[in-house]
Protein backbone atom coordinates (compact mmCIF):
# COMPACT_ATOMS: atom_id res chain seq x y z
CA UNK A 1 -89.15 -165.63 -91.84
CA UNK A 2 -91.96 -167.35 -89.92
CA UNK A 3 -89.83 -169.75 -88.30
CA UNK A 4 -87.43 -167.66 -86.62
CA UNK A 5 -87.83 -165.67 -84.18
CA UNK A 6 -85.30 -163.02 -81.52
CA UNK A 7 -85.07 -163.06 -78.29
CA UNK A 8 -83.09 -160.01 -76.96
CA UNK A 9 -82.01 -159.77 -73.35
CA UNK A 10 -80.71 -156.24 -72.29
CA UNK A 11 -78.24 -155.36 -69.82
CA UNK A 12 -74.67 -154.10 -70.04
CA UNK A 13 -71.31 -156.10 -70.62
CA UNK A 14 -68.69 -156.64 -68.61
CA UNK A 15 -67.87 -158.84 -65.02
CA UNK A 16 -68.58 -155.27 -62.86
CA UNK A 17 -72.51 -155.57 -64.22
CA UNK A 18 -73.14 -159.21 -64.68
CA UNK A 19 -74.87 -159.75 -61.09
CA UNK A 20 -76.91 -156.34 -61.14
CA UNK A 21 -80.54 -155.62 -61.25
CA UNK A 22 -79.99 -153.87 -64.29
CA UNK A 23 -78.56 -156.62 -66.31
CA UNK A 24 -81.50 -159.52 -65.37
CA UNK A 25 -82.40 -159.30 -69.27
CA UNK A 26 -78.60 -160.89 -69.60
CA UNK A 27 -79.63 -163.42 -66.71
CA UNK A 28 -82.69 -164.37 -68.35
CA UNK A 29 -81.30 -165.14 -71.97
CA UNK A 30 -78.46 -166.52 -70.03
CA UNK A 31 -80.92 -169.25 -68.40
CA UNK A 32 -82.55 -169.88 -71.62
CA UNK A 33 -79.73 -170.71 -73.59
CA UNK A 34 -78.09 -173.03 -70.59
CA UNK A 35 -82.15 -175.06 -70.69
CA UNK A 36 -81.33 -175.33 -74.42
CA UNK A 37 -77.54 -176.18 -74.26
CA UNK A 38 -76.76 -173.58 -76.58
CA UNK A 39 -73.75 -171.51 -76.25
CA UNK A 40 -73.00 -167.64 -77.25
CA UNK A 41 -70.65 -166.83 -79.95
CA UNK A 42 -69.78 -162.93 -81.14
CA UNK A 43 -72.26 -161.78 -83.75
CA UNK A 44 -71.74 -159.53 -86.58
CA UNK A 45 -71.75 -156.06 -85.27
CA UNK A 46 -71.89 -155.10 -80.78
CA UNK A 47 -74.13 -158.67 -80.17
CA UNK A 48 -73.25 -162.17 -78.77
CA UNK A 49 -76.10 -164.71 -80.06
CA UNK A 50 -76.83 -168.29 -79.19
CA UNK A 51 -79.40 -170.26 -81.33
CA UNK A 52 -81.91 -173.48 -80.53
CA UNK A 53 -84.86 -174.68 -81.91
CA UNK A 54 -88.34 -174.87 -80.24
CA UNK A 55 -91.39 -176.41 -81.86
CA UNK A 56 -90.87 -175.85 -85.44
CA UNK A 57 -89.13 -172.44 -84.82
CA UNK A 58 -85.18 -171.12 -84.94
CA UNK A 59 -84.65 -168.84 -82.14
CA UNK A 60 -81.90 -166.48 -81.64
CA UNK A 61 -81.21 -165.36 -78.14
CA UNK A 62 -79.15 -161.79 -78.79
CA UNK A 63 -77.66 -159.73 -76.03
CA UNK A 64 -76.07 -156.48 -76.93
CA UNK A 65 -73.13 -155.25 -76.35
CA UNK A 66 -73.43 -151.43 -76.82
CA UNK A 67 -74.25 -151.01 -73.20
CA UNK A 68 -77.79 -150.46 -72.28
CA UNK A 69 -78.82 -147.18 -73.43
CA UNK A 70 -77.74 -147.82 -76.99
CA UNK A 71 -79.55 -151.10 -76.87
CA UNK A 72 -81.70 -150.73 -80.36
CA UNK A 73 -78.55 -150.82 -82.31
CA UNK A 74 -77.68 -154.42 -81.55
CA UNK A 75 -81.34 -155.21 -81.86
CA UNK A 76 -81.24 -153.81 -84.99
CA UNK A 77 -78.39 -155.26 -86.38
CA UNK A 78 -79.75 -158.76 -85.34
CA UNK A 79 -82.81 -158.28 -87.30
CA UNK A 80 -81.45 -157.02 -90.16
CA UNK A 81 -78.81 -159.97 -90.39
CA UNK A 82 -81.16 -162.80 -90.15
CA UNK A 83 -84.23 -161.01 -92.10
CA UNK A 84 -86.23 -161.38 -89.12
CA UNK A 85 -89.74 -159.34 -89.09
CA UNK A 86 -90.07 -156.83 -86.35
CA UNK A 87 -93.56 -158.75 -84.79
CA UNK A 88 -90.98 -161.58 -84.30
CA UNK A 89 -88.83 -160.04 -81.49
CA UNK A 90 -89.77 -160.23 -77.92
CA UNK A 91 -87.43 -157.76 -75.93
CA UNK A 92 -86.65 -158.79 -71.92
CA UNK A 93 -85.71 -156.34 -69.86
CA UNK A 94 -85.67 -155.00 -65.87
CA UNK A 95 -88.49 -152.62 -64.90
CA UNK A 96 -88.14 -150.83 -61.47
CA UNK A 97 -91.44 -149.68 -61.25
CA UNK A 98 -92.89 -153.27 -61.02
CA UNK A 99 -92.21 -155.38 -58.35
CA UNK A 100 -89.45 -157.82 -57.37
CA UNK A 101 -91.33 -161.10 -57.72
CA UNK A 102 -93.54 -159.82 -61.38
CA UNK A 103 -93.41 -160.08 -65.07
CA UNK A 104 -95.23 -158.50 -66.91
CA UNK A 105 -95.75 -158.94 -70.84
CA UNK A 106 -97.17 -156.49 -73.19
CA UNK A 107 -97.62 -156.30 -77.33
CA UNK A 108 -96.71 -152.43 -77.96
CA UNK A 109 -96.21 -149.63 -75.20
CA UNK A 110 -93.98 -146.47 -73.97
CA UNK A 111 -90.20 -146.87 -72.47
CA UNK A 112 -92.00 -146.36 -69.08
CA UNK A 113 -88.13 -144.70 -68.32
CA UNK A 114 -86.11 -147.56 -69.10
CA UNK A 115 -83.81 -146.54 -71.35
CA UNK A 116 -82.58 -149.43 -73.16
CA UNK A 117 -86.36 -149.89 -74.45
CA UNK A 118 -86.24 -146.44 -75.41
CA UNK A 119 -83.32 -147.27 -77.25
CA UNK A 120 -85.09 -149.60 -79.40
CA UNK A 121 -88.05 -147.65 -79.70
CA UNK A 122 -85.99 -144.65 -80.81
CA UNK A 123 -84.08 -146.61 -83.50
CA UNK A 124 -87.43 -148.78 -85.18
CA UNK A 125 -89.87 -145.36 -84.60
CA UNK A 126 -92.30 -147.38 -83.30
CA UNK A 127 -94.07 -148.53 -80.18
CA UNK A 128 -95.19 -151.73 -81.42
CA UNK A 129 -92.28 -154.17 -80.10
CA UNK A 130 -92.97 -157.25 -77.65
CA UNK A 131 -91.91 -157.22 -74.58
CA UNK A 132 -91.18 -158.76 -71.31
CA UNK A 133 -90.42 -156.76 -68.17
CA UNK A 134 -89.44 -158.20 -65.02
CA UNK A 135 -89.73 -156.72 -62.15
CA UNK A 136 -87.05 -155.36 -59.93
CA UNK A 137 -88.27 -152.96 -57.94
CA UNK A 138 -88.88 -152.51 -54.28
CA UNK A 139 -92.49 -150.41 -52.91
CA UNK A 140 -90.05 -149.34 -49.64
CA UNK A 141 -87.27 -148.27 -51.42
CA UNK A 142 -86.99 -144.54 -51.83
CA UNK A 143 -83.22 -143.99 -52.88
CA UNK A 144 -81.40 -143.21 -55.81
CA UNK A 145 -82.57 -145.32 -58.76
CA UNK A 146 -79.44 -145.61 -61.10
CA UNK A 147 -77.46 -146.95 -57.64
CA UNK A 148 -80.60 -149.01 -56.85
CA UNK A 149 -80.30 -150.84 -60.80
CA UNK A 150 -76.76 -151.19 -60.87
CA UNK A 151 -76.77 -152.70 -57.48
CA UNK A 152 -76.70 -156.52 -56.80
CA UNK A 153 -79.43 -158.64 -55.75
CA UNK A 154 -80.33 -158.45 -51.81
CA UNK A 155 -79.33 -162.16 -50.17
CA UNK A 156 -82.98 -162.42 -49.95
CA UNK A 157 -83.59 -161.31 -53.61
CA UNK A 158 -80.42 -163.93 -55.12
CA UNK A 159 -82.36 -166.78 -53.19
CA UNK A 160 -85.52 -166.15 -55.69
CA UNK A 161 -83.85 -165.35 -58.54
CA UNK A 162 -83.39 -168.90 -59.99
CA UNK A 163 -87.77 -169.06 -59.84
CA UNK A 164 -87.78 -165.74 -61.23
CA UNK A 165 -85.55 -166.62 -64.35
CA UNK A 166 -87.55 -169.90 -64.87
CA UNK A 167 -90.61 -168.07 -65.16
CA UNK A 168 -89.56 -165.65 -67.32
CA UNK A 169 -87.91 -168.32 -68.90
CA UNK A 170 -91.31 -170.07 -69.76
CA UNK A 171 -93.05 -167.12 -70.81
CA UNK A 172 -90.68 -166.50 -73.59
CA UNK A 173 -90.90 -169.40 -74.82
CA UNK A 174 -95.09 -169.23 -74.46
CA UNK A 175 -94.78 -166.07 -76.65
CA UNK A 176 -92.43 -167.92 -79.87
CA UNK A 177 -94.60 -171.06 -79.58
CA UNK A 178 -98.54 -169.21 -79.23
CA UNK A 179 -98.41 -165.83 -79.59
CA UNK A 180 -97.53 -162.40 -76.86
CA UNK A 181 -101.72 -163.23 -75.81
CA UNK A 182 -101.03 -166.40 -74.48
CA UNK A 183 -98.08 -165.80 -72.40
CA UNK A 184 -100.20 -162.43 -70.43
CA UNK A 185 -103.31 -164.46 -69.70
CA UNK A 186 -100.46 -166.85 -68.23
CA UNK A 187 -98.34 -164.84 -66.29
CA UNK A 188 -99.32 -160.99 -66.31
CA UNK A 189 -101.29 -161.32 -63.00
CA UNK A 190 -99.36 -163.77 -61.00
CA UNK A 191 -96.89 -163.21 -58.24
CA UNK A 192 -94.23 -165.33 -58.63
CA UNK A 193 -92.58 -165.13 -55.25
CA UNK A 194 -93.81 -165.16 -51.56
């Protein structure tokens, strides 16, 4: 349906992940659905879903539930149950390889290593999926990279979060209202932070 469109957020459930790096696709949906005053409610299959309208368009903010590396499942099922058209989802997600401080939006692409993308690449067999990824990474930091996602936010980090969140936010909603184009030439070469 032309009208709706999904917005899934990916992280992982439960009170021990809700603050990490990994789960800032939760955090973003999370913002977006407080900006809209809509809350989430248990969806048919591993999802939670809130729903708002923008412009002329119903959009369904899903975050699933299957943990992060089954990811595409939950996508999937969301699709499925409100007939929505795979070149109407715009997946958000963490990337480590781009900097804390960047988002960066693309129409189609690889996993790059994130598994939750691959997830959802894996499960529609194709490459051609929206998607936002925001940045979490560090250029000095050298450790291990599963402790580094499923750590908190640095004191420093928390502080810029909220600006972060807002941006990503926007861009989101850029993509439902005019299209993935418009929201790169908007935010694909900015820094968002000092």
């Amino acid at each position: 349906m032309a009208d709706t469109f999904i917005i899934a957020g990916l992280g992982n459930p439960g009170p021990e992940y809700a603050l990490t790096r990994h789960n800032v696709g939760f955090m973003v949906a999370d913002f977006l659905a407080d900006r809209h005053l809509a809350g989430f409610k248990a969806g048919r299959g591993e999802l939670v879903f809130a729903q708002f309208r923008l412009a002329d368009t119903t959009v369904y903010l899903v975050k699933p539930l299957t943990y992060m590396n089954l990811s595409g499942h939950g996508v999937r099922k969301a699709l499925d149950y409100w007939n929505v058209p795979l070149e109407r989802l715009l997946v958000v997600y963490d990337d480590y390889h781009l900097p804390f401080g960047k988002i960066r939006l693309r129409a189609s692409g690889s996993d790059g290593g994130h598994k939750g993308m691959r997830s959802i690449i894996d499960v529609f067999g194709t490459e051609d999926i929206a998607r936002l990824r925001v940045g979490i990474g560090q250029d000095e930091y050298r450790g291990d990279a599963v402790k580094f996602v499923l750590a908190q936010f640095s004191r420093k980090e928390k502080k810029l979060l909220p600006r972060i969140l807002e941006a990503s936010a926007d861009a989101a909603e850029i993509v439902v209202r005019e299209g993935i184009e418009k929201a790169m030439n908007a935010y694909n070469h900015q820094f968002l932070v000092e």
